[in-house]
C-alpha atoms as a PDB file:
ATOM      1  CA  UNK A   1       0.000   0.000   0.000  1.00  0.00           C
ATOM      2  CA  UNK A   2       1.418   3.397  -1.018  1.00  0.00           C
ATOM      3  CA  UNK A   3       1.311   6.495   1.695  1.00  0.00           C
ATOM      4  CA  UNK A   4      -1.474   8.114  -0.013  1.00  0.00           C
ATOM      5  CA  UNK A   5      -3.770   4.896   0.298  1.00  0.00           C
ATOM      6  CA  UNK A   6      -3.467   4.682   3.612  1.00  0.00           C
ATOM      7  CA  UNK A   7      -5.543   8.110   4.180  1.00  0.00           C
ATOM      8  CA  UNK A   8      -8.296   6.158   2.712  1.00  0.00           C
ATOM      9  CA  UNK A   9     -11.075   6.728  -0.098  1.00  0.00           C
ATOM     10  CA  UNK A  10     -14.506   8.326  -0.396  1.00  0.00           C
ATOM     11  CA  UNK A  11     -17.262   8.855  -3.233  1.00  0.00           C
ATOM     12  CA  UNK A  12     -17.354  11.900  -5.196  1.00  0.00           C
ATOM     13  CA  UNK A  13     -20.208  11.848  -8.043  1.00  0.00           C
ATOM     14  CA  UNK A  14     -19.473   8.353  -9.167  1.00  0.00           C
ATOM     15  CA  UNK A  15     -15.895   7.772  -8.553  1.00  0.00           C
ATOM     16  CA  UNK A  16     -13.931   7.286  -5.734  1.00  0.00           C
ATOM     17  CA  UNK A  17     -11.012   9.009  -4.742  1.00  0.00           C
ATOM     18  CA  UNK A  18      -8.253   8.763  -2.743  1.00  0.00           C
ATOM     19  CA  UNK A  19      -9.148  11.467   0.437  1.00  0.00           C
ATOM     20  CA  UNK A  20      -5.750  13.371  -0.508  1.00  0.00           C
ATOM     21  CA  UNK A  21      -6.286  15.127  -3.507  1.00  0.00           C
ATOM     22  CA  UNK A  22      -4.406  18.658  -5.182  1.00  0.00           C
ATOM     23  CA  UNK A  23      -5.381  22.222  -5.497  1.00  0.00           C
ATOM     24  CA  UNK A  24      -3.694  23.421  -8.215  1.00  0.00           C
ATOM     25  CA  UNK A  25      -4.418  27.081  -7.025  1.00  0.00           C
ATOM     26  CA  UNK A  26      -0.779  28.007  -6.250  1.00  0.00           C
ATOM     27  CA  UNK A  27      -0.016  27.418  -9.627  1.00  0.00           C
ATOM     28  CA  UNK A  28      -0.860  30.900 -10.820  1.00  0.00           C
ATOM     29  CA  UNK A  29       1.430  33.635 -10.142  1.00  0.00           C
ATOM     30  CA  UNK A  30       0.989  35.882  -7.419  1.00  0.00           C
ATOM     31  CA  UNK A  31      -2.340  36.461  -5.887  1.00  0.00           C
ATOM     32  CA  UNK A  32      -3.410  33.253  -8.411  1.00  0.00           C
ATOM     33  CA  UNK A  33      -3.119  36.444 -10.936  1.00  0.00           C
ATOM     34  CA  UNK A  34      -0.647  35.751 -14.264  1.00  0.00           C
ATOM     35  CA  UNK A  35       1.623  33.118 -14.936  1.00  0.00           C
ATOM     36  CA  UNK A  36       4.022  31.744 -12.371  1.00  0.00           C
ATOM     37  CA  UNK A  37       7.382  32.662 -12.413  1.00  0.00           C
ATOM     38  CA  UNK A  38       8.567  28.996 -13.308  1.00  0.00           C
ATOM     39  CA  UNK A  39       6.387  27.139 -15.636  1.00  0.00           C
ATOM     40  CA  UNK A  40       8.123  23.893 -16.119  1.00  0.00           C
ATOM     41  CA  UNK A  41       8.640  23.848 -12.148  1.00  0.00           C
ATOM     42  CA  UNK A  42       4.523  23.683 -11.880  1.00  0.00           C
ATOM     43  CA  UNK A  43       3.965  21.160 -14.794  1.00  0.00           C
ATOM     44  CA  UNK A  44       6.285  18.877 -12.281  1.00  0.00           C
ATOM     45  CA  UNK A  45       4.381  19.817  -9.188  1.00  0.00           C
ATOM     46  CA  UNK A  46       1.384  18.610 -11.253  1.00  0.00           C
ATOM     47  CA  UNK A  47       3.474  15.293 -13.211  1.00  0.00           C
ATOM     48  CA  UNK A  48       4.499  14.507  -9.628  1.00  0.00           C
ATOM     49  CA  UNK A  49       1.100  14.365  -7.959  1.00  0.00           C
ATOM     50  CA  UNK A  50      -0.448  12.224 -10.390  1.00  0.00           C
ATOM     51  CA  UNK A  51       3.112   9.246  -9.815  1.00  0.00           C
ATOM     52  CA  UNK A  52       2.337   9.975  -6.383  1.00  0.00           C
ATOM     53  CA  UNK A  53      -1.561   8.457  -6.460  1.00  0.00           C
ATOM     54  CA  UNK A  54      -3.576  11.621  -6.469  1.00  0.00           C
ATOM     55  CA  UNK A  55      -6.308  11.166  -8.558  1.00  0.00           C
ATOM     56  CA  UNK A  56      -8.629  14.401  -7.579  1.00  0.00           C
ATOM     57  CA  UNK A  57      -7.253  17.760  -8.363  1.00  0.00           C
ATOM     58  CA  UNK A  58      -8.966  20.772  -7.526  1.00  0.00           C
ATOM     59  CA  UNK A  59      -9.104  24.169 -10.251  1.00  0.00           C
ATOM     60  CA  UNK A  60     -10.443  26.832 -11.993  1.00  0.00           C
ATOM     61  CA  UNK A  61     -10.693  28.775 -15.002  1.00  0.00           C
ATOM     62  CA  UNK A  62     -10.283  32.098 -12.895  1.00  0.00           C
ATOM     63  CA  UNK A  63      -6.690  31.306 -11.169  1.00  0.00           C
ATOM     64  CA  UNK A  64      -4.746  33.394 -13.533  1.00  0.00           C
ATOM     65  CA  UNK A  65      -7.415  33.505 -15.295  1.00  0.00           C
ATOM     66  CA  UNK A  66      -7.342  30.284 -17.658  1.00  0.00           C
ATOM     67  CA  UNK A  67      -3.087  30.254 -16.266  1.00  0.00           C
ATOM     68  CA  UNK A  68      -3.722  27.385 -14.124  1.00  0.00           C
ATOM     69  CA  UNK A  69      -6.617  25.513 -16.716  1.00  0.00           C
ATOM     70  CA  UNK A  70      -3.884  25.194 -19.178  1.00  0.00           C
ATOM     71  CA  UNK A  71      -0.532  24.037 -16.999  1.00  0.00           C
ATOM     72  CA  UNK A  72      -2.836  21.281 -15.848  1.00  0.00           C
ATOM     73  CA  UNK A  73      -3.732  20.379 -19.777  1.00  0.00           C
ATOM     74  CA  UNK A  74       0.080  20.731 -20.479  1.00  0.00           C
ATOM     75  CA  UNK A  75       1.429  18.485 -17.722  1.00  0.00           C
ATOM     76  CA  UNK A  76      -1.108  15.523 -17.677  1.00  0.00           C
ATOM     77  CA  UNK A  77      -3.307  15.553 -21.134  1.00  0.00           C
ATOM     78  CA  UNK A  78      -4.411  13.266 -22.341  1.00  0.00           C
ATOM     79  CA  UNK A  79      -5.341  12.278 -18.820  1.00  0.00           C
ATOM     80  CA  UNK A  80      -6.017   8.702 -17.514  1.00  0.00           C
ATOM     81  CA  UNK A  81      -9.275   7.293 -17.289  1.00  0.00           C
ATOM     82  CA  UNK A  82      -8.436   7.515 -12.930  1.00  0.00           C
ATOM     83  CA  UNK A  83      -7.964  11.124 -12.694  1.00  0.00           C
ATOM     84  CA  UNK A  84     -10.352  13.504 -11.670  1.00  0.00           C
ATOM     85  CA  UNK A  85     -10.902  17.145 -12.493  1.00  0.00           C
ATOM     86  CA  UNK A  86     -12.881  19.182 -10.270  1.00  0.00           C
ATOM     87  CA  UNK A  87     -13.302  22.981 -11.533  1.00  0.00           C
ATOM     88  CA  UNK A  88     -15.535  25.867 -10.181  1.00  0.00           C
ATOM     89  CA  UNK A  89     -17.069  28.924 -11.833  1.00  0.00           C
ATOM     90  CA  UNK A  90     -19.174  32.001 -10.616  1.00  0.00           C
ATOM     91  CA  UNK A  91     -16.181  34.408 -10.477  1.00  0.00           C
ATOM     92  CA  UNK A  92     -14.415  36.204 -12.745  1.00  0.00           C
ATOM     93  CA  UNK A  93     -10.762  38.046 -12.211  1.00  0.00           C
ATOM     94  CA  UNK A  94     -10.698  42.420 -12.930  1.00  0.00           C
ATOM     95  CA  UNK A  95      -7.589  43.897 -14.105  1.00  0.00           C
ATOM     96  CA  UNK A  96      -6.238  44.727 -11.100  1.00  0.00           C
ATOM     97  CA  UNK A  97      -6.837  41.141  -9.718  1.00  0.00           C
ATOM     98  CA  UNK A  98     -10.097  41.519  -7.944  1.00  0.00           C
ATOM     99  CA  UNK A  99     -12.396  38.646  -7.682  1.00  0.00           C
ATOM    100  CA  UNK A 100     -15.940  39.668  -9.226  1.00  0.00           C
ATOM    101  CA  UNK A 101     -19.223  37.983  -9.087  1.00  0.00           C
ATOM    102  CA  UNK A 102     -19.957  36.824 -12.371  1.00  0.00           C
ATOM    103  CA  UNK A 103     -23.377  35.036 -11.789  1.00  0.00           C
ATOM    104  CA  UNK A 104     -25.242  35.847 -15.262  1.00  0.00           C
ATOM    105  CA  UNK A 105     -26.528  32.992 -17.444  1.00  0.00           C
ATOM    106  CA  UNK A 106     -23.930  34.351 -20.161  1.00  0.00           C
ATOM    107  CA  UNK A 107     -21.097  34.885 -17.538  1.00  0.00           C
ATOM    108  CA  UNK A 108     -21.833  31.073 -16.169  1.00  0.00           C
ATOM    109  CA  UNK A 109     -22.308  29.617 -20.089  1.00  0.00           C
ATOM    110  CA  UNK A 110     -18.640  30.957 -20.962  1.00  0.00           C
ATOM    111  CA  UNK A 111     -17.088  29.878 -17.973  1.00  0.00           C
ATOM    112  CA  UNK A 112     -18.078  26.524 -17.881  1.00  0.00           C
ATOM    113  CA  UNK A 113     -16.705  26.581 -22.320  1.00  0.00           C
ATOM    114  CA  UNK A 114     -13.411  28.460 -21.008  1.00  0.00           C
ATOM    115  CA  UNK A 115     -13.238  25.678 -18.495  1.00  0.00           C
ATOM    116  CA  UNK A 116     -13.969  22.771 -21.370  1.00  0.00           C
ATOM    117  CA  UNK A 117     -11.515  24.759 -23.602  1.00  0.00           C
ATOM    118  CA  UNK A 118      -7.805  25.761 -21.172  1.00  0.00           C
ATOM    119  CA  UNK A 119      -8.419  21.733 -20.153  1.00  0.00           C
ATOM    120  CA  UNK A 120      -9.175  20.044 -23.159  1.00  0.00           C
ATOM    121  CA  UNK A 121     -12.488  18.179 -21.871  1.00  0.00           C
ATOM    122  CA  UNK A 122     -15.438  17.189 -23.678  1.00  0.00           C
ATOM    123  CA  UNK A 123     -17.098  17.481 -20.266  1.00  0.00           C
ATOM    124  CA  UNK A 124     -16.533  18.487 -16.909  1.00  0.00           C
ATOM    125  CA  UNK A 125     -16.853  15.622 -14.696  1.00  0.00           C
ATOM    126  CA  UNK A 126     -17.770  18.092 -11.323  1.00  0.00           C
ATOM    127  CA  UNK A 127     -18.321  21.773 -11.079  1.00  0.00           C
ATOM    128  CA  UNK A 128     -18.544  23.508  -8.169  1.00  0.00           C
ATOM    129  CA  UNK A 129     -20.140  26.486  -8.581  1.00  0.00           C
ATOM    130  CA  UNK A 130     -18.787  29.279  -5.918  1.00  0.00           C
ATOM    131  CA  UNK A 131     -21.176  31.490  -4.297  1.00  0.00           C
ATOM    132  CA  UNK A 132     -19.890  35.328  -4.659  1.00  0.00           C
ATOM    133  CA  UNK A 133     -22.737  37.771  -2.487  1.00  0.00           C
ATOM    134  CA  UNK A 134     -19.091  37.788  -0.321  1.00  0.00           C
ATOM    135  CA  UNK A 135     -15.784  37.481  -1.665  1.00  0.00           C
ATOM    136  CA  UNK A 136     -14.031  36.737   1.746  1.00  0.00           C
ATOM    137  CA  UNK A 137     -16.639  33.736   2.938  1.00  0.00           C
ATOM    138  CA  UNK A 138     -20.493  32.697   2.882  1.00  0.00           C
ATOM    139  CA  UNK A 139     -23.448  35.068   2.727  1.00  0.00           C
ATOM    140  CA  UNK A 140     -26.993  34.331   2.545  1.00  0.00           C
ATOM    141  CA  UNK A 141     -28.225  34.601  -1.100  1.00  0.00           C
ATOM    142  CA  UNK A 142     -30.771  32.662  -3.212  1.00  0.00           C
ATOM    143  CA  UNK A 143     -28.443  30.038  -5.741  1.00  0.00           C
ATOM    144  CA  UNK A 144     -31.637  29.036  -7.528  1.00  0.00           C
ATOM    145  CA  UNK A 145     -30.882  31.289 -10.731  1.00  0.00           C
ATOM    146  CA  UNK A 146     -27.291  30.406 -11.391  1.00  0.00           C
ATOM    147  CA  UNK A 147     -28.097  26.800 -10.237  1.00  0.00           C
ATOM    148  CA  UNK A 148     -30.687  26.621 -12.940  1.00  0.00           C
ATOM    149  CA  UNK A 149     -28.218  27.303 -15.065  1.00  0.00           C
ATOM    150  CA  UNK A 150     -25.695  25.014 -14.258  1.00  0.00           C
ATOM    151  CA  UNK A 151     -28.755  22.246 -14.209  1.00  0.00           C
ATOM    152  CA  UNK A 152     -29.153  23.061 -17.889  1.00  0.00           C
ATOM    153  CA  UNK A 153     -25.620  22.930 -18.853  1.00  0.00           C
ATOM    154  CA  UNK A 154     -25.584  19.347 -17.217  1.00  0.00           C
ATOM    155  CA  UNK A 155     -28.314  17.903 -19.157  1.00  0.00           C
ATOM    156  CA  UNK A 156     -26.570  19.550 -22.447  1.00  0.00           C
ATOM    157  CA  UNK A 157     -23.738  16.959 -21.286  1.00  0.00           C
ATOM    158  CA  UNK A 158     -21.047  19.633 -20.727  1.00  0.00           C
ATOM    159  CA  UNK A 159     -21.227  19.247 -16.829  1.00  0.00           C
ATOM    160  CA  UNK A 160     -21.226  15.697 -15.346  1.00  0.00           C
ATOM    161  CA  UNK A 161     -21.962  16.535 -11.580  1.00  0.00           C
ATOM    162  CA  UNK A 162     -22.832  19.884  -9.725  1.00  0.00           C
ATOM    163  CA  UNK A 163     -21.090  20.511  -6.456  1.00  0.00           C
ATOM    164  CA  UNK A 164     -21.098  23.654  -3.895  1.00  0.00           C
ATOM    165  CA  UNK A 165     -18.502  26.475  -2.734  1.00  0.00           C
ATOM    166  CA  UNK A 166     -18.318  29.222   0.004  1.00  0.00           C
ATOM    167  CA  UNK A 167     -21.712  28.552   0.631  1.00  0.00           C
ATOM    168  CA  UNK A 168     -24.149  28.427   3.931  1.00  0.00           C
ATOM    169  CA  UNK A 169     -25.722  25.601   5.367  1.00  0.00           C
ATOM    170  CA  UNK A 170     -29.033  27.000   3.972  1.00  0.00           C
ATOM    171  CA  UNK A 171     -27.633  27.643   0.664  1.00  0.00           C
ATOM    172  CA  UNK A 172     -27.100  23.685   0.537  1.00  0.00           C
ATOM    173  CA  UNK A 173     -30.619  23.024   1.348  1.00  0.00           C
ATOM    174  CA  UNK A 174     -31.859  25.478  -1.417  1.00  0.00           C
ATOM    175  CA  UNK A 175     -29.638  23.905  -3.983  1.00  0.00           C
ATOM    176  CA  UNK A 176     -30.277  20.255  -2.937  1.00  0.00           C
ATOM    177  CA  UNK A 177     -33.535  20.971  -3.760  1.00  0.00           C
ATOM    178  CA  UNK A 178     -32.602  22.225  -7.273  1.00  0.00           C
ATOM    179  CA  UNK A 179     -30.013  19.425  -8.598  1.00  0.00           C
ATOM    180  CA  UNK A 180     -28.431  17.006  -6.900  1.00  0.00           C
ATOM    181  CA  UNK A 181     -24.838  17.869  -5.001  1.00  0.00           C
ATOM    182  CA  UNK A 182     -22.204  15.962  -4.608  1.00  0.00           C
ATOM    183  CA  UNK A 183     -20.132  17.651  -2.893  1.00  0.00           C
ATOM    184  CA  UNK A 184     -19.350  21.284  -0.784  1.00  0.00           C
ATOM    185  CA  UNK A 185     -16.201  22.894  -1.030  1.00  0.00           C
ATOM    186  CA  UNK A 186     -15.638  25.499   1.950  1.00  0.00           C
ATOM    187  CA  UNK A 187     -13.301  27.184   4.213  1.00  0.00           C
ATOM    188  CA  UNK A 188     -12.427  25.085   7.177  1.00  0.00           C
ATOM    189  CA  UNK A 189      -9.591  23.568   9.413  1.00  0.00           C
ATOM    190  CA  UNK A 190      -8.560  23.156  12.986  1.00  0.00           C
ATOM    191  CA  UNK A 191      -9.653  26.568  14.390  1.00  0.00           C
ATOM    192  CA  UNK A 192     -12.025  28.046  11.997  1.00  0.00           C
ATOM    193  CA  UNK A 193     -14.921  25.395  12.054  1.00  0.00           C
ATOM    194  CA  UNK A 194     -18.391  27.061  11.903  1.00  0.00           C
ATOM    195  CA  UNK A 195     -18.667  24.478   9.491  1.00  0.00           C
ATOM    196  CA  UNK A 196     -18.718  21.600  12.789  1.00  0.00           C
ATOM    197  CA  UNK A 197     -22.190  21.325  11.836  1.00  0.00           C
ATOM    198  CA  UNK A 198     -22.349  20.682   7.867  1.00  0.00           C
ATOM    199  CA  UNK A 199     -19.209  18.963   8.093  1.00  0.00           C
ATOM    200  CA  UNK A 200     -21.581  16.202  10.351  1.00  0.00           C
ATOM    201  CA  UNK A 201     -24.835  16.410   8.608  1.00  0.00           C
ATOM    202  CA  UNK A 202     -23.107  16.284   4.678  1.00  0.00           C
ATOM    203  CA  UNK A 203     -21.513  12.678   6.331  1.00  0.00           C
ATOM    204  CA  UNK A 204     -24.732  11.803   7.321  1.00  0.00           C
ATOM    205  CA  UNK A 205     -25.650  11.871   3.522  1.00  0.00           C
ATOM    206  CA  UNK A 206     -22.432  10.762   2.363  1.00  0.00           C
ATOM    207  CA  UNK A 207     -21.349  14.112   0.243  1.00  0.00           C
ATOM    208  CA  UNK A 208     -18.066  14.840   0.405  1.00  0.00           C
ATOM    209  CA  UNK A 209     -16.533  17.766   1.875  1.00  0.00           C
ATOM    210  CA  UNK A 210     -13.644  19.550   0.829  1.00  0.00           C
ATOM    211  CA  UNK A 211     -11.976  22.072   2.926  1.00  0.00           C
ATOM    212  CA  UNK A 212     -10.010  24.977   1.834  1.00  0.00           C
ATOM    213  CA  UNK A 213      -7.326  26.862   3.696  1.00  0.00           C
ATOM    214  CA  UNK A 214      -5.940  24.085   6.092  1.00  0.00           C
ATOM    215  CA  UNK A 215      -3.929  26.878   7.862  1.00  0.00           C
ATOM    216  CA  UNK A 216      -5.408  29.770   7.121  1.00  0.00           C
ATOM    217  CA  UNK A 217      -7.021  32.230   9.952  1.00  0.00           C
ATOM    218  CA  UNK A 218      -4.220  30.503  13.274  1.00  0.00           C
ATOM    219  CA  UNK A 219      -3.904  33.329  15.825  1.00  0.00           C
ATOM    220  CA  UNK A 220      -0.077  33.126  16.767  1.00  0.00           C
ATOM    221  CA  UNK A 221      -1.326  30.928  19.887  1.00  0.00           C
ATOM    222  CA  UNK A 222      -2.909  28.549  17.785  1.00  0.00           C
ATOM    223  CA  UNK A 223      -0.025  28.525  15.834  1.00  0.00           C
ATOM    224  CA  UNK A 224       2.026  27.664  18.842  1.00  0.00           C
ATOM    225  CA  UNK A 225       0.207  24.728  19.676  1.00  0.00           C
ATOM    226  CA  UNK A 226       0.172  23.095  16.435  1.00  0.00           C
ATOM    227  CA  UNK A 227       3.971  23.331  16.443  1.00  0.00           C
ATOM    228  CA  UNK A 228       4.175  22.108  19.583  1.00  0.00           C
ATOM    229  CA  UNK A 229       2.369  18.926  19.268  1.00  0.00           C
ATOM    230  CA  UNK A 230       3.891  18.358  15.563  1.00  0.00           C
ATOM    231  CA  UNK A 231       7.395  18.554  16.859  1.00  0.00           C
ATOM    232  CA  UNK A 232       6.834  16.133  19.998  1.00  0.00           C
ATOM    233  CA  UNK A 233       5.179  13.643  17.118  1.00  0.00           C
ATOM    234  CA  UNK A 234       7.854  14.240  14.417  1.00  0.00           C
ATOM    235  CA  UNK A 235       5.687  16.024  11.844  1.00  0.00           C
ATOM    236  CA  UNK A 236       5.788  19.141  10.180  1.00  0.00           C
ATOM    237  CA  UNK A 237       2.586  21.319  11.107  1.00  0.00           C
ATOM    238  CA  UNK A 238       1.019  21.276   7.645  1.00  0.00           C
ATOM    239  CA  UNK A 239       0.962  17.616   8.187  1.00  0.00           C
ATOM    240  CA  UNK A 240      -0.293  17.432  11.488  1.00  0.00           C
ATOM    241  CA  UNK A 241      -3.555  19.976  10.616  1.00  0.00           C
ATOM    242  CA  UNK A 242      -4.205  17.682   7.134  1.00  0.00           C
ATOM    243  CA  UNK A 243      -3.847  14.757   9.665  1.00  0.00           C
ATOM    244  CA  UNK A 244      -6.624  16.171  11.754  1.00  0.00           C
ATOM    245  CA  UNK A 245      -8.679  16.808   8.977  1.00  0.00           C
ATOM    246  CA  UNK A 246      -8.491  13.076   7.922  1.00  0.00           C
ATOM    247  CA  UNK A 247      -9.092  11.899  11.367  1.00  0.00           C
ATOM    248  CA  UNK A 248     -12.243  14.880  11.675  1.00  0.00           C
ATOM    249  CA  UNK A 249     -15.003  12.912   9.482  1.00  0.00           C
ATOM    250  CA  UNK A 250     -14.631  10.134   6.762  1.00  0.00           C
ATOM    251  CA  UNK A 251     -16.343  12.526   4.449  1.00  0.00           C
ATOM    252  CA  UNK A 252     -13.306  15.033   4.335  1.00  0.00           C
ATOM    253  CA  UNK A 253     -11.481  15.369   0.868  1.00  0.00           C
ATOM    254  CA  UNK A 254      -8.186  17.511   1.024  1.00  0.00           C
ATOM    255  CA  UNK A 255      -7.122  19.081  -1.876  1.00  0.00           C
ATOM    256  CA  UNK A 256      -3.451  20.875  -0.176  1.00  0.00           C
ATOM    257  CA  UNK A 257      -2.021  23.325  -2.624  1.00  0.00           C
ATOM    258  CA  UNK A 258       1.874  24.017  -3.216  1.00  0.00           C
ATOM    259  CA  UNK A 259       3.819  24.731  -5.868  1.00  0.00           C
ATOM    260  CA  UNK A 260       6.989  23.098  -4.723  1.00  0.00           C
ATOM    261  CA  UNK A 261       7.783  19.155  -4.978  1.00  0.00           C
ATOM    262  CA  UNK A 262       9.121  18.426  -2.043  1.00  0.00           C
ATOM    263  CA  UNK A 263       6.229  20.382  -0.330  1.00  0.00           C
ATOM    264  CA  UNK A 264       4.028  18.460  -2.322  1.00  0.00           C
ATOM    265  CA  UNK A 265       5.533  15.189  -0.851  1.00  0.00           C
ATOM    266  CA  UNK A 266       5.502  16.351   2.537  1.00  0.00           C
ATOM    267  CA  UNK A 267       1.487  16.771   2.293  1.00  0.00           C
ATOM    268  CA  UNK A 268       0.788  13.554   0.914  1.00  0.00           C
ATOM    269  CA  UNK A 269       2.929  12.344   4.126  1.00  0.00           C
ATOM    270  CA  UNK A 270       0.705  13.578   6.216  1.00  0.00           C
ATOM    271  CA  UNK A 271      -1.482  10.342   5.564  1.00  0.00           C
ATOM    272  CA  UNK A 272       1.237   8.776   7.880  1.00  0.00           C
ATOM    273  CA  UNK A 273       0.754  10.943  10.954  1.00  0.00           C
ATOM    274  CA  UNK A 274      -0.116   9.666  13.492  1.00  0.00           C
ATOM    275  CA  UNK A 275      -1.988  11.660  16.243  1.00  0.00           C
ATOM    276  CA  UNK A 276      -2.257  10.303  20.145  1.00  0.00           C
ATOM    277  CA  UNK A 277      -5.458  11.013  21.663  1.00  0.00           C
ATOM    278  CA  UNK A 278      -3.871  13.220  24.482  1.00  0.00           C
ATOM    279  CA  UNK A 279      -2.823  15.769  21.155  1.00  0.00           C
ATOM    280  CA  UNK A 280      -6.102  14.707  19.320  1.00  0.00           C
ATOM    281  CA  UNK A 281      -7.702  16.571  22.740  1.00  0.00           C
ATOM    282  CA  UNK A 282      -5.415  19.433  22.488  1.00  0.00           C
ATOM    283  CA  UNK A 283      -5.788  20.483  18.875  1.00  0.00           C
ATOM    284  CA  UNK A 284      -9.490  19.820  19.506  1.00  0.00           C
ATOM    285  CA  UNK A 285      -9.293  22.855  22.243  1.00  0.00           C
ATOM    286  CA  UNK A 286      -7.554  24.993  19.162  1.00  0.00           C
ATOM    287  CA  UNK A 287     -11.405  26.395  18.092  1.00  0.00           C
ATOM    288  CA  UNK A 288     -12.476  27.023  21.525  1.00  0.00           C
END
């Protein structure tokens, strides 16, 4: 059994994955705006991955915009049957970088071609479509219209399965009632978990969840800890807070981004980490 087996599998639309998957966001150049400053050092990070067992990368046609869509074409086209390619749409990047709503049925229609075209699909096996009434996290807001959408696009037989990102618990509801979703992509790790709740009732239902940001949002205390307790287990802290995300709910699907190899390698380690109940306790504490 490789390392990345041993963090197990789980169902997204109809194919299972290994739980330790890619986000090929870090691709992009700076602020996931322009190319990166090393091309050929990206289409390894990517090449690498896939010898490594991940079979569930993470994109979009905005990081760049259509940089990251087209590294990913470059480094693994054609792609084997195993692989899966996970995109999301909704946003679009301005000049200056900004992330804009882009919610229209045209805006949604050419994303979802732009997304088809920079990866050299036929279809897109899982969109995720990213709710934008807030940049910087979830806001109430009715999905039904650019759901609709989406719905349509699938039974043209350019989108496969619809998923869900930086969305609320309600917004779920509202657009399990549209189209089925198979999956919710959100903000979440050790000491931001609002989610505690969705996290447990998507499991219930057996849709994925896939969290963004493993580190983001630590308050130097938190920080502290984490160290701590992944230097008296021999880990790196990245490891130790994709370890607790494993060990959080079977449902959990990481998609860790880098753009460095060994990085890269030192993530999908972290399905070896092992964490002792007394620490388990302690980095449970971290949100409180």
């Amino acid at each position: 059994m490789s390392v990345i087996d041993r963090a197990g599998t789980f169902t997204l639309g109809d194919r299972t994955v290994r739980r330790l998957g890619y986000g090929a966001m870090q691709l992009a150049g700076p602020g996931v705006f322009g190319p990166p400053k090393d091309r050929a050092a990206a289409v390894a990070v990517l090449r690498e991955a896939v010898a490594l067992g991940v079979d569930h990368i993470d994109t979009s046609d905005f990081y760049g915009p259509h940089v990251t869509n087209q590294i990913i074409r470059e480094a693994l086209h054609p792609y084997s049957d195993d692989l899966l390619i996970v995109t999301k749409i909704s946003a679009r990047r301005g000049e200056d970088g900004s992330w804009l709503p882009a919610f229209s049925r045209e805006e949604l229609t050419q994303a979802v071609h732009d997304n088809l075209r920079n990866l050299g699909l036929d279809i897109l096996e899982v969109v995720n479509l990213r709710a934008m009434f807030d940049v910087h996290g979830p806001a109430e807001g009715s999905l039904e219209a650019p759901l609709t959408v989406l719905a349509d696009l699938q039974r043209q037989g350019l989108v496969r399965h619809i998923g869900l990102s930086n969305v609320t618990a309600t917004q779920v509801k509202e657009g399990r009632r549209i189209c089925k979703i198979v999956c919710v992509q959100n903000q979440y790790n050790l000491v931001q978990r609002e989610d505690d709740g969705l996290v447990d009732a998507l499991a219930q239902e057996e849709i994925p969840y896939v969290p963004f940001f493993p580190l983001g949002g630590f308050n130097p205390l938190q920080s502290s800890t984490l160290a701590d307790v992944a230097n008296r287990i021999g880990a790196k802290p990245m490891q130790v807070a994709l370890a607790w995300l494993l060990r959080r709910s079977p449902n959990i699907l990481l998609i860790p981004g880098t753009s460095s190899v060994d990085h890269l390698r030192e993530n999908i380690a972290a399905a070896d980490v092992q964490i002792p109940p007394g620490a388990m306790d302690e980095l449970d504490r971290l949100s409180h």
